[in-house]
N, C-alpha and C. Protein backbone atom coordinates (compact mmCIF):
# COMPACT_ATOMS: atom_id res chain seq x y z
N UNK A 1 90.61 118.53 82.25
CA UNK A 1 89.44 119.36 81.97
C UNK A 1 88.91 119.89 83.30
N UNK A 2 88.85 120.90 83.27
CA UNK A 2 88.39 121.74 84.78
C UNK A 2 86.71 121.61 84.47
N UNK A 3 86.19 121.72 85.86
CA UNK A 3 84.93 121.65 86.27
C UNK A 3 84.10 122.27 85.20
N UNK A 4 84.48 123.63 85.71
CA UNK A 4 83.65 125.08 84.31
C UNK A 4 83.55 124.36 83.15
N UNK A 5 84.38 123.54 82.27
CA UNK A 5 84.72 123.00 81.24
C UNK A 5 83.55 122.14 80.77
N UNK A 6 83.70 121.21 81.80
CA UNK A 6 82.96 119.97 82.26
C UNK A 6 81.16 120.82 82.06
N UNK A 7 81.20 121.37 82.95
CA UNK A 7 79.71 122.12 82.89
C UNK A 7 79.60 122.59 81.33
N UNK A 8 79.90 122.95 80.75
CA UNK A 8 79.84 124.16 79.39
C UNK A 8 79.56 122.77 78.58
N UNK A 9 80.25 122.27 78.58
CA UNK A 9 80.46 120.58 77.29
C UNK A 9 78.99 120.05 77.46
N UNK A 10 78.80 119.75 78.93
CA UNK A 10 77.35 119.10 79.36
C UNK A 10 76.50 119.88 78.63
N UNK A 11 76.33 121.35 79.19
CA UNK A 11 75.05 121.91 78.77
C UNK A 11 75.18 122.19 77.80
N UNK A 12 75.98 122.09 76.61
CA UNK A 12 76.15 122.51 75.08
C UNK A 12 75.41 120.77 74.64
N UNK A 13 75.90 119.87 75.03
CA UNK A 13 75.23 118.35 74.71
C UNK A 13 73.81 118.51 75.28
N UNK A 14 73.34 118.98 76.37
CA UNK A 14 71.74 118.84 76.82
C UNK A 14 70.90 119.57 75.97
N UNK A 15 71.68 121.15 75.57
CA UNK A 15 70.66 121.94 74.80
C UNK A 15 70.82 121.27 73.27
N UNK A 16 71.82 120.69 72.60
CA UNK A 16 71.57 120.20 71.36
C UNK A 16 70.90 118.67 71.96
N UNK A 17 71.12 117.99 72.39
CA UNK A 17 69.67 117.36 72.50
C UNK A 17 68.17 117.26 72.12
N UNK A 18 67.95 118.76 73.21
CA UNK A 18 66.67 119.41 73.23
C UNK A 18 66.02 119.63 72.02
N UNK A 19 67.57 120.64 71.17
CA UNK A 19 67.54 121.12 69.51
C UNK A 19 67.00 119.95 68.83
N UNK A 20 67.57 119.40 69.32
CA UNK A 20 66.98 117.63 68.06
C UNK A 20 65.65 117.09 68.04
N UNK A 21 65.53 117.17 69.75
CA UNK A 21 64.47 116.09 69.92
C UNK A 21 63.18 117.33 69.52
N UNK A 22 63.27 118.49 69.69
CA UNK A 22 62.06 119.45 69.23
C UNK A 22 61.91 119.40 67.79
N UNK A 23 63.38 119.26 67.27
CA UNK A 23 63.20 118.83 65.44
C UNK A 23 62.45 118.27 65.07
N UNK A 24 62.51 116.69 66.24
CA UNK A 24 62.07 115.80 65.26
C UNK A 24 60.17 115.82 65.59
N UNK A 25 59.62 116.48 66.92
CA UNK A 25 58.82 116.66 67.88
C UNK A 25 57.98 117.27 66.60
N UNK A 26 58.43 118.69 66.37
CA UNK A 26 57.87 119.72 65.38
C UNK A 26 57.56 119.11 63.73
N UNK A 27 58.81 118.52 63.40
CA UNK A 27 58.55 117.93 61.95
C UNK A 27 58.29 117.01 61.37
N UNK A 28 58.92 115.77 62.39
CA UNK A 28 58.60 114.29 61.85
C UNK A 28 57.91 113.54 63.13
N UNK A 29 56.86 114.36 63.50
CA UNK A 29 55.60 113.63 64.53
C UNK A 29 55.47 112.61 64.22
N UNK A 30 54.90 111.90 63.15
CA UNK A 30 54.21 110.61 62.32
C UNK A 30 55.41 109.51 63.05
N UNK A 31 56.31 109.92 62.54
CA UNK A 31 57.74 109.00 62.45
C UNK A 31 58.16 108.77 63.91
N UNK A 32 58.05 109.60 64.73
CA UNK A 32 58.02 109.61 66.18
C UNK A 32 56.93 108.67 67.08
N UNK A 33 55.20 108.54 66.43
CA UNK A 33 54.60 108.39 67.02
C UNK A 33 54.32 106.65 66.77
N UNK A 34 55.10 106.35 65.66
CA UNK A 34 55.11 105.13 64.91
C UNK A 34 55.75 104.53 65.49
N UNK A 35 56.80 104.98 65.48
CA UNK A 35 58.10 104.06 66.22
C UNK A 35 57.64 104.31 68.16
N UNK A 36 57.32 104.97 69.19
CA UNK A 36 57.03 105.06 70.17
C UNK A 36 55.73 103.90 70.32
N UNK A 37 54.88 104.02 69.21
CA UNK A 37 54.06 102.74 69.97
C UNK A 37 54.25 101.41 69.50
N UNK A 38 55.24 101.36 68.71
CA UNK A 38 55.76 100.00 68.70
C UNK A 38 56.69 99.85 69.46
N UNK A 39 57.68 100.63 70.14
CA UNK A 39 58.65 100.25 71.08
C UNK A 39 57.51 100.16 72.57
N UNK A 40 56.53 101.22 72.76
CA UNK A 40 55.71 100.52 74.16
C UNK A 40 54.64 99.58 73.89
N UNK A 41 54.32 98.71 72.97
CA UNK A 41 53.96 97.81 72.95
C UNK A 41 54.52 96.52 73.23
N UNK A 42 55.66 96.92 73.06
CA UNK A 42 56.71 95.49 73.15
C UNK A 42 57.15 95.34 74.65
N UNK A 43 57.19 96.14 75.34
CA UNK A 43 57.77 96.18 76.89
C UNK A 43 57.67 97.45 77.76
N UNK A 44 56.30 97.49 77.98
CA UNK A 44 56.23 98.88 78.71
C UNK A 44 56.92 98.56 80.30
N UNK A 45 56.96 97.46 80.72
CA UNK A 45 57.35 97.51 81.94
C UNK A 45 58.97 97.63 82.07
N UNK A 46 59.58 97.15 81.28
CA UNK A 46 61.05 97.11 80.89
C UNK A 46 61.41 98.70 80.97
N UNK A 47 60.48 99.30 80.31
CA UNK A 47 60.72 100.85 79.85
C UNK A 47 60.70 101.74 81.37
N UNK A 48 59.82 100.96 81.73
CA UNK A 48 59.29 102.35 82.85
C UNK A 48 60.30 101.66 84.03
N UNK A 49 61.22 100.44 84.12
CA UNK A 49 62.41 99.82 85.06
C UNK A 49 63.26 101.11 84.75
N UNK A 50 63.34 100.90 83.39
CA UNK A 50 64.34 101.72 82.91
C UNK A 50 64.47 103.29 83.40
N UNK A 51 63.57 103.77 83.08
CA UNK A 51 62.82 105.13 83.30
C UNK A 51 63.24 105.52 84.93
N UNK A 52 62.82 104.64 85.44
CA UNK A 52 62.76 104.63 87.26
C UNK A 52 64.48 104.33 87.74
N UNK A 53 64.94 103.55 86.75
CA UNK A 53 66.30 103.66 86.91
C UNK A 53 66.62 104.56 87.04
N UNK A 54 66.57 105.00 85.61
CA UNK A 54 67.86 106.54 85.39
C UNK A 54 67.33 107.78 85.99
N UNK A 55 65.99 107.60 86.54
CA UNK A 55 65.15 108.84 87.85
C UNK A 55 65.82 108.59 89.25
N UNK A 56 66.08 107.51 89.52
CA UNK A 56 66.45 107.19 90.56
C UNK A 56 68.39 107.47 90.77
N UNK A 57 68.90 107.42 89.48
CA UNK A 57 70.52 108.00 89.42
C UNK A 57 70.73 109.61 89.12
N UNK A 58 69.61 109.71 88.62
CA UNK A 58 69.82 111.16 87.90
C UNK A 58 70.43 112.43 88.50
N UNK A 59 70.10 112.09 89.94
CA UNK A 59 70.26 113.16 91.11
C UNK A 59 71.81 113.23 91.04
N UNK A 60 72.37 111.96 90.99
CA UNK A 60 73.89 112.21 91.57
C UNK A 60 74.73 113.10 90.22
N UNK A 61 74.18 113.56 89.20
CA UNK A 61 74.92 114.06 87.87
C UNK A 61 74.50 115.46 88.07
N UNK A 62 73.12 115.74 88.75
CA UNK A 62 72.33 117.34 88.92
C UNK A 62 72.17 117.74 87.53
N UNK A 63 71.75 116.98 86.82
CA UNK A 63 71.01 117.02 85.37
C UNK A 63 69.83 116.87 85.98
N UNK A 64 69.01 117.45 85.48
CA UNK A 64 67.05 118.22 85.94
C UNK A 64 66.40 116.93 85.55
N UNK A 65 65.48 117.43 86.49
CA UNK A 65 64.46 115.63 86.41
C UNK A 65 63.57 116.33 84.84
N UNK A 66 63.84 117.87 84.96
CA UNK A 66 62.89 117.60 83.26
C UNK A 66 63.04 117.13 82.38
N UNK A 67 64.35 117.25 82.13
CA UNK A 67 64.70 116.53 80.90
C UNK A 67 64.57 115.00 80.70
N UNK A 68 64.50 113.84 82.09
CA UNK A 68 63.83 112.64 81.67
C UNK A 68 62.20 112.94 81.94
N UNK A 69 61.98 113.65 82.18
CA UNK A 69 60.42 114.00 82.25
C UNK A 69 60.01 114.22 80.25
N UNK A 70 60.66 114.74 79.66
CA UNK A 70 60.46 115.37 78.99
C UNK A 70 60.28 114.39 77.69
N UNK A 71 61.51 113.67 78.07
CA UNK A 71 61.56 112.41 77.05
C UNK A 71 60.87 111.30 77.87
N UNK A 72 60.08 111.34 78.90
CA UNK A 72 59.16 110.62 79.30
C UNK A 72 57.60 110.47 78.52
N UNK A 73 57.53 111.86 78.46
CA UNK A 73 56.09 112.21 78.29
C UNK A 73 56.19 111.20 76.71
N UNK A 74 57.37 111.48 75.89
CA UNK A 74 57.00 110.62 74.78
C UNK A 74 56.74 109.10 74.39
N UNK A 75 56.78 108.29 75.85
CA UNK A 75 57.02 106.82 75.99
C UNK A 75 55.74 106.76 76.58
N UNK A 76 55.78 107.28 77.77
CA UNK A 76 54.19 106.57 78.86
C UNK A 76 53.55 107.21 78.91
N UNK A 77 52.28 106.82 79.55
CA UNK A 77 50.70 107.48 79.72
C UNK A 77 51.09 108.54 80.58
N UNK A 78 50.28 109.44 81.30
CA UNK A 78 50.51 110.70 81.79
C UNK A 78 50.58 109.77 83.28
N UNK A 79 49.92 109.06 84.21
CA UNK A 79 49.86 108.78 85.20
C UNK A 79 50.91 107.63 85.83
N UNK A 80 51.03 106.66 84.83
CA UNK A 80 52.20 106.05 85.34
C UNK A 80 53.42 107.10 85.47
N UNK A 81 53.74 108.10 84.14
CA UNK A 81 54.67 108.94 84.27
C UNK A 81 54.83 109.91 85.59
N UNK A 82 53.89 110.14 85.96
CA UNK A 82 54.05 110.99 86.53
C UNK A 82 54.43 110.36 87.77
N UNK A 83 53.98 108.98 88.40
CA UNK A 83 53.88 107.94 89.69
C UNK A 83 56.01 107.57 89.15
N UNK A 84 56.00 107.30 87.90
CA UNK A 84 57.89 106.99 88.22
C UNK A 84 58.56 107.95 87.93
N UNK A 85 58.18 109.20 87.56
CA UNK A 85 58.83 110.45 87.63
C UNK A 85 58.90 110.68 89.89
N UNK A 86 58.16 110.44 89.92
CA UNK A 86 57.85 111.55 91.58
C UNK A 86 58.62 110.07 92.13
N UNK A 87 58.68 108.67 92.37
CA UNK A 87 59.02 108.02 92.83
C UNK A 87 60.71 107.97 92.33
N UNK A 88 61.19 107.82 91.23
CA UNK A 88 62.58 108.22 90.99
C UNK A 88 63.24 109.42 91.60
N UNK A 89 62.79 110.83 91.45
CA UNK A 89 62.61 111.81 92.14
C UNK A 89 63.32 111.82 93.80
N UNK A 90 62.62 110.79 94.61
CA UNK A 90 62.27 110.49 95.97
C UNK A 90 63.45 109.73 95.97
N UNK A 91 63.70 108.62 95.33
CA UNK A 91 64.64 108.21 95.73
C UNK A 91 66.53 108.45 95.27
N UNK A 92 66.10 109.37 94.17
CA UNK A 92 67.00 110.13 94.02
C UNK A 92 67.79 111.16 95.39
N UNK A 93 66.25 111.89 95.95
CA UNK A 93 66.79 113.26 96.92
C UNK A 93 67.15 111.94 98.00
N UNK A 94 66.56 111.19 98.61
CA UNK A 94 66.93 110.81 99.59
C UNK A 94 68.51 109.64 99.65
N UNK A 95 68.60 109.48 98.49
CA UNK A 95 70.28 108.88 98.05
C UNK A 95 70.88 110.20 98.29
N UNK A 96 70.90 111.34 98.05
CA UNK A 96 71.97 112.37 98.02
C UNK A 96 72.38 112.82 99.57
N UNK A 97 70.85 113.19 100.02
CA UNK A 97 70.89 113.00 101.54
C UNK A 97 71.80 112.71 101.89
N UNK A 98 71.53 110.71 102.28
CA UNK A 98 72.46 110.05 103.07
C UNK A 98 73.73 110.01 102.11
N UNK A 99 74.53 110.44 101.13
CA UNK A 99 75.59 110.45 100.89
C UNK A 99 76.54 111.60 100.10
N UNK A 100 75.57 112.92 101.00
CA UNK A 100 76.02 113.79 101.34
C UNK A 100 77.09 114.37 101.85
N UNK A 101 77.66 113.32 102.76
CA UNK A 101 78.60 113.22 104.38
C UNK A 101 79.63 112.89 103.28
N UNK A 102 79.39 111.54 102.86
CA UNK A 102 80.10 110.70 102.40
C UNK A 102 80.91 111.69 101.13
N UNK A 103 80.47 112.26 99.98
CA UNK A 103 80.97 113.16 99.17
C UNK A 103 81.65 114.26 100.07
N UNK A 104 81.69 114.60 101.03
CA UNK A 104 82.59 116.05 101.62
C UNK A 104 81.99 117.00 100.54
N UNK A 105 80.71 117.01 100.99
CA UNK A 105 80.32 118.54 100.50
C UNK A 105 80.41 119.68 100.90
N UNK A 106 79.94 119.44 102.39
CA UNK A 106 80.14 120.52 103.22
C UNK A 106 82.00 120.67 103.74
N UNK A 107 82.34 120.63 103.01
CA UNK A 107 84.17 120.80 102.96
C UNK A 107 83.95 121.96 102.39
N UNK A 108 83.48 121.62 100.88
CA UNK A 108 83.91 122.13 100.09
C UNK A 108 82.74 123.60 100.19
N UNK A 109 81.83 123.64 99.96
CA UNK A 109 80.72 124.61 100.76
C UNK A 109 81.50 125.39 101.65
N UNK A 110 81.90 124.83 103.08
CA UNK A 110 82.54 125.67 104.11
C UNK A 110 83.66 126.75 103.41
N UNK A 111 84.53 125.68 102.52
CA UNK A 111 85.80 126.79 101.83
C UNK A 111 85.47 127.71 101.40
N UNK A 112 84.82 127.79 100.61
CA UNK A 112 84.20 128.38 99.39
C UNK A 112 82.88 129.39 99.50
N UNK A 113 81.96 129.12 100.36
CA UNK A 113 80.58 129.73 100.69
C UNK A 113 80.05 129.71 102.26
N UNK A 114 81.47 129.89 102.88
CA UNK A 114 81.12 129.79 104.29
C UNK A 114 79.43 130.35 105.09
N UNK A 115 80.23 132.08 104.51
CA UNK A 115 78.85 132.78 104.65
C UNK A 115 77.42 132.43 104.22
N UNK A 116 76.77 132.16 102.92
CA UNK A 116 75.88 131.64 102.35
C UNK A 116 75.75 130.38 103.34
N UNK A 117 76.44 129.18 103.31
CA UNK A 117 76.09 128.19 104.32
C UNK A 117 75.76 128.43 105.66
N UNK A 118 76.03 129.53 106.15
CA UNK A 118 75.65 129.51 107.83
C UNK A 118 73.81 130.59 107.33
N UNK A 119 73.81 131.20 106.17
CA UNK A 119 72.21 131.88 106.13
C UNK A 119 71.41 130.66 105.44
N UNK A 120 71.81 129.44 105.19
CA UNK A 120 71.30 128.38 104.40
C UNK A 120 70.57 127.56 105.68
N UNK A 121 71.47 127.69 106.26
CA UNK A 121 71.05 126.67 108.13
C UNK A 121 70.67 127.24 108.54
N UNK A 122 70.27 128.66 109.05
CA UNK A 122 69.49 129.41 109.87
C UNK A 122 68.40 129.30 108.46
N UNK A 123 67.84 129.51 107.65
CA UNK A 123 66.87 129.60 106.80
C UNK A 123 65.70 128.20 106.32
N UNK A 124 66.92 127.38 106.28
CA UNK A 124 66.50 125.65 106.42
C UNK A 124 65.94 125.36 107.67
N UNK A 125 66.32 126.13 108.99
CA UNK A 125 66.10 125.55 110.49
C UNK A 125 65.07 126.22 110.66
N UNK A 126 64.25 127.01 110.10
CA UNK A 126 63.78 128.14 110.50
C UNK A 126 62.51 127.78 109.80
N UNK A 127 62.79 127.71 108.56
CA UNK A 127 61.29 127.31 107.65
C UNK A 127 61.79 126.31 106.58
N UNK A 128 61.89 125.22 107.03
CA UNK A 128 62.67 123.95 106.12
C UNK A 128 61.60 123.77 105.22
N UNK A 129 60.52 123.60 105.56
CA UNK A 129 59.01 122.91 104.33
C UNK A 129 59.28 123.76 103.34
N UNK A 130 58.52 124.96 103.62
CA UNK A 130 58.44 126.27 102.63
C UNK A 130 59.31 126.35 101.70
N UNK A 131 60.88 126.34 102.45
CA UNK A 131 62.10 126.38 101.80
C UNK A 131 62.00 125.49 100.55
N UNK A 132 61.87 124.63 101.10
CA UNK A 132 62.14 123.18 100.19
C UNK A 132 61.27 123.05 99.23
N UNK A 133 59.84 123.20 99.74
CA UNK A 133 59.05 123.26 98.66
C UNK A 133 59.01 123.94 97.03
N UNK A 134 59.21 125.72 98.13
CA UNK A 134 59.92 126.52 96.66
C UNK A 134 60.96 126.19 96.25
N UNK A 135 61.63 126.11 96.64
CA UNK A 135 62.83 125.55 95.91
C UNK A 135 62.95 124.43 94.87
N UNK A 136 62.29 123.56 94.99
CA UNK A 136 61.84 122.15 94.40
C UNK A 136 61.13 122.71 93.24
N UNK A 137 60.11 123.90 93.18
CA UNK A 137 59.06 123.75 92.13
C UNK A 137 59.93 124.94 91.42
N UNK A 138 60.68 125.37 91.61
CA UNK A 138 61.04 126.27 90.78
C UNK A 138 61.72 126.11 90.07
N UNK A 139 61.54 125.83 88.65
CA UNK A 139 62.66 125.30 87.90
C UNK A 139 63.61 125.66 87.69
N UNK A 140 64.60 126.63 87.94
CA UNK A 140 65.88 127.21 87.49
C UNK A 140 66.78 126.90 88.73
N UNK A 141 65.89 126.46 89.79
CA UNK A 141 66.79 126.12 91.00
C UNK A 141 66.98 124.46 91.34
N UNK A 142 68.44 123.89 91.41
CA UNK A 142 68.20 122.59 91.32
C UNK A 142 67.74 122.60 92.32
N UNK A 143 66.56 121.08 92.55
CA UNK A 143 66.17 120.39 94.00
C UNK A 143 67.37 119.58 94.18
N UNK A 144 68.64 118.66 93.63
CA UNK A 144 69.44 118.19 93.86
C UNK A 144 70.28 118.89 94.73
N UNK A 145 70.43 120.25 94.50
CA UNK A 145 71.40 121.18 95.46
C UNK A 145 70.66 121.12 97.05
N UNK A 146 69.38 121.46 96.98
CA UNK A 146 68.99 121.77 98.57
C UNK A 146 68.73 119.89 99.02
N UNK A 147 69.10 118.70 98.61
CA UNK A 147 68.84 117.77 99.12
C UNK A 147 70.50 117.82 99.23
N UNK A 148 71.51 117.73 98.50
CA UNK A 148 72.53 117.77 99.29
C UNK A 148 72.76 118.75 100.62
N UNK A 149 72.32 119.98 100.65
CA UNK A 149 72.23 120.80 101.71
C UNK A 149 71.54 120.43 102.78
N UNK A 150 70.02 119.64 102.66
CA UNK A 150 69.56 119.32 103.94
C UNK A 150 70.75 118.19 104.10
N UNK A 151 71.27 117.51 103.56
CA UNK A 151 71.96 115.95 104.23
C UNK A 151 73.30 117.30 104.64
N UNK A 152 74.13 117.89 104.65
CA UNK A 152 74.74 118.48 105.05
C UNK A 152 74.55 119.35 106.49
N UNK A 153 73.49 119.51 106.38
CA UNK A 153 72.95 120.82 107.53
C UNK A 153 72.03 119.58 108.40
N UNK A 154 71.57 118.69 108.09
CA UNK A 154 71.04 117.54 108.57
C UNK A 154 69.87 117.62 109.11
N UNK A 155 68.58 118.60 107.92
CA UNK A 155 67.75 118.75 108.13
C UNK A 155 67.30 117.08 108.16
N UNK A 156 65.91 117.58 108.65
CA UNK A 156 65.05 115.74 108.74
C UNK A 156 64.85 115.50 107.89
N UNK A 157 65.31 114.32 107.20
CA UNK A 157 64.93 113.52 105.86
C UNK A 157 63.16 113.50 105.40
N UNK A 158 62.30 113.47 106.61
CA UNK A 158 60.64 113.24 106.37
C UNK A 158 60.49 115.08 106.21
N UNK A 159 61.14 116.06 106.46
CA UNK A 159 60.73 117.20 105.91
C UNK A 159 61.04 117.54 104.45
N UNK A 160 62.03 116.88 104.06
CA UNK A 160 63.22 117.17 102.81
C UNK A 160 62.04 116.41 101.57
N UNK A 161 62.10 114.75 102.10
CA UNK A 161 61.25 114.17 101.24
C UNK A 161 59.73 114.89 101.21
N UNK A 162 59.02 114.98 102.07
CA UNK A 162 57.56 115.78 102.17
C UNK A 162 57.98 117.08 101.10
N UNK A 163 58.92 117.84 101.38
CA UNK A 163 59.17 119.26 100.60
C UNK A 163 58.77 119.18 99.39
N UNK A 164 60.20 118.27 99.15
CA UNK A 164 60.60 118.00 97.42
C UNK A 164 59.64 116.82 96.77
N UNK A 165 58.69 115.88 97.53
CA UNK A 165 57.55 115.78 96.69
C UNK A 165 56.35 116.67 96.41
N UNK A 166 56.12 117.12 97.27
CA UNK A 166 55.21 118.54 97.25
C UNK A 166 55.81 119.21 95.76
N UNK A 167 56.64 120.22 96.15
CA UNK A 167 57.30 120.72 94.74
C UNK A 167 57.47 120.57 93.52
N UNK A 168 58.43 119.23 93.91
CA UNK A 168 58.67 118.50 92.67
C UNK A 168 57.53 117.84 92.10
N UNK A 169 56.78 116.90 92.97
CA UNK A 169 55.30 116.72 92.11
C UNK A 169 54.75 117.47 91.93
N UNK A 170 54.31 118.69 92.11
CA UNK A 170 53.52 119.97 90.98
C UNK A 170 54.17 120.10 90.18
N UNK A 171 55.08 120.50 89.88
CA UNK A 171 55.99 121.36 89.09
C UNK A 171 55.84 119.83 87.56
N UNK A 172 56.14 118.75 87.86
CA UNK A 172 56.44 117.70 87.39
C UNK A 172 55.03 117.26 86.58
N UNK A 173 54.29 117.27 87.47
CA UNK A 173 52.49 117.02 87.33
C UNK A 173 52.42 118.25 85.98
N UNK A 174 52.60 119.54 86.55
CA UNK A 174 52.37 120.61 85.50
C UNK A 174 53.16 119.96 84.09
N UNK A 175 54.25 120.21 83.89
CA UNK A 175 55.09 119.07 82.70
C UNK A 175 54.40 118.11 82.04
N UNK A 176 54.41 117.10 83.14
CA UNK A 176 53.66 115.60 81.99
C UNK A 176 52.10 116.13 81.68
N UNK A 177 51.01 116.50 82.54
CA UNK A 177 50.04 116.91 82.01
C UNK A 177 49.68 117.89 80.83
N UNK A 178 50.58 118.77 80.71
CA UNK A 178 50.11 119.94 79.98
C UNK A 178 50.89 119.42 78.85
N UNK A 179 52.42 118.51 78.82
CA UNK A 179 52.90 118.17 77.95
C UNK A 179 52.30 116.96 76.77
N UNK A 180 51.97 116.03 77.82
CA UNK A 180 50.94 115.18 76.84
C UNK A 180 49.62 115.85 75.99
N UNK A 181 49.07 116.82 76.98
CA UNK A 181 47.98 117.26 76.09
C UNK A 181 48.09 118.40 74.92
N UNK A 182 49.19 118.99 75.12
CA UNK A 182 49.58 119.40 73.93
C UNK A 182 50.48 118.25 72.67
N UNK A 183 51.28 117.09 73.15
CA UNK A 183 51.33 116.20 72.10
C UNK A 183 50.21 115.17 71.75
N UNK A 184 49.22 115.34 72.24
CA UNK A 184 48.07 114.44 71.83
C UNK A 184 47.01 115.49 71.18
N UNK A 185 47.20 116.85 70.99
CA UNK A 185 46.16 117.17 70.71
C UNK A 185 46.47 117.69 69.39
């Protein structure tokens, strides 16, 4: 199965996901909200291990922190969510970072996007915060891509992390807040 393949299969499984979980979001609320506070009554801390787990792996697949954001908002309060969303997040970008080298990314980058990579390092070297920041809050652009790129180009890890919490916590903050208060209201 070639890469392209691989991608198409994923995002055909993420968007029927989505399809489902809005099904059941839109029609069988009651049944959703029944079963959610009996499963966080029983082990919220277990949940949010869990949660912080798969935030903390998520980076290495470059599947979007929204989508456990998303199926977050339906388990925890808005503030813990949002504290193991941005902390999974963090330690997500800064795992990719340091094993950046280690994957031969920039191999494969150099082959392939030589050009783009040498305006990526003059652009990163130049205005790394800014960069990073937008980049992070904008949702259609992964933050997983520019944290492999700073560990490649070997921007400073305390600009990369500062960036992509900046970013990523607004962008994230916007999500769980506006998301809970539209499922609570």
């Amino acid at each position: 199965m070639t890469h392209a393949t691989l991608r198409r299969v994923l995002g055909a499984v993420w968007l029927a996901g989505v399809a489902v979980a809005f099904y059941f979001i839109l029609f069988h609320r009651e049944l959703i909200a029944s079963r959610l506070e009996a499963a966080t009554t029983r082990s919220m801390v277990a949940g949010g291990l869990v949660y912080l787990l798969l935030g903390s792996l998520r980076g290495f697949t470059l599947i979007p922190a929204t989508s456990l954001v998303l199926i977050g908002i339906l388990f925890f309060p808005p503030w813990p969510l949002f504290a193991m969303t941005l902390a999974g997040i963090l330690v997500s970008s800064a795992s990719i970072y340091y094993f950046s080298e280690a994957l031969h990314i920039e191999e494969l980058l150099k082959a392939q996007h030589a050009g783009k990579l040498s305006r990526m390092r003059d652009l990163l070297n130049r205005y790394g915060l800014p960069v990073i920041i937008a980049w992070s809050f904008f949702p259609l652009a992964p933050t997983d891509l520019v944290c492999y790129l700073a560990g490649v180009l070997r921007i400073r890890i305390a600009v990369l992390l500062l960036g992509v919490a900046i970013g990523e916590g607004a962008i994230c903050a916007l999500y769980i807040f506006v998301g809970h208060a539209a499922l609570t209201s």
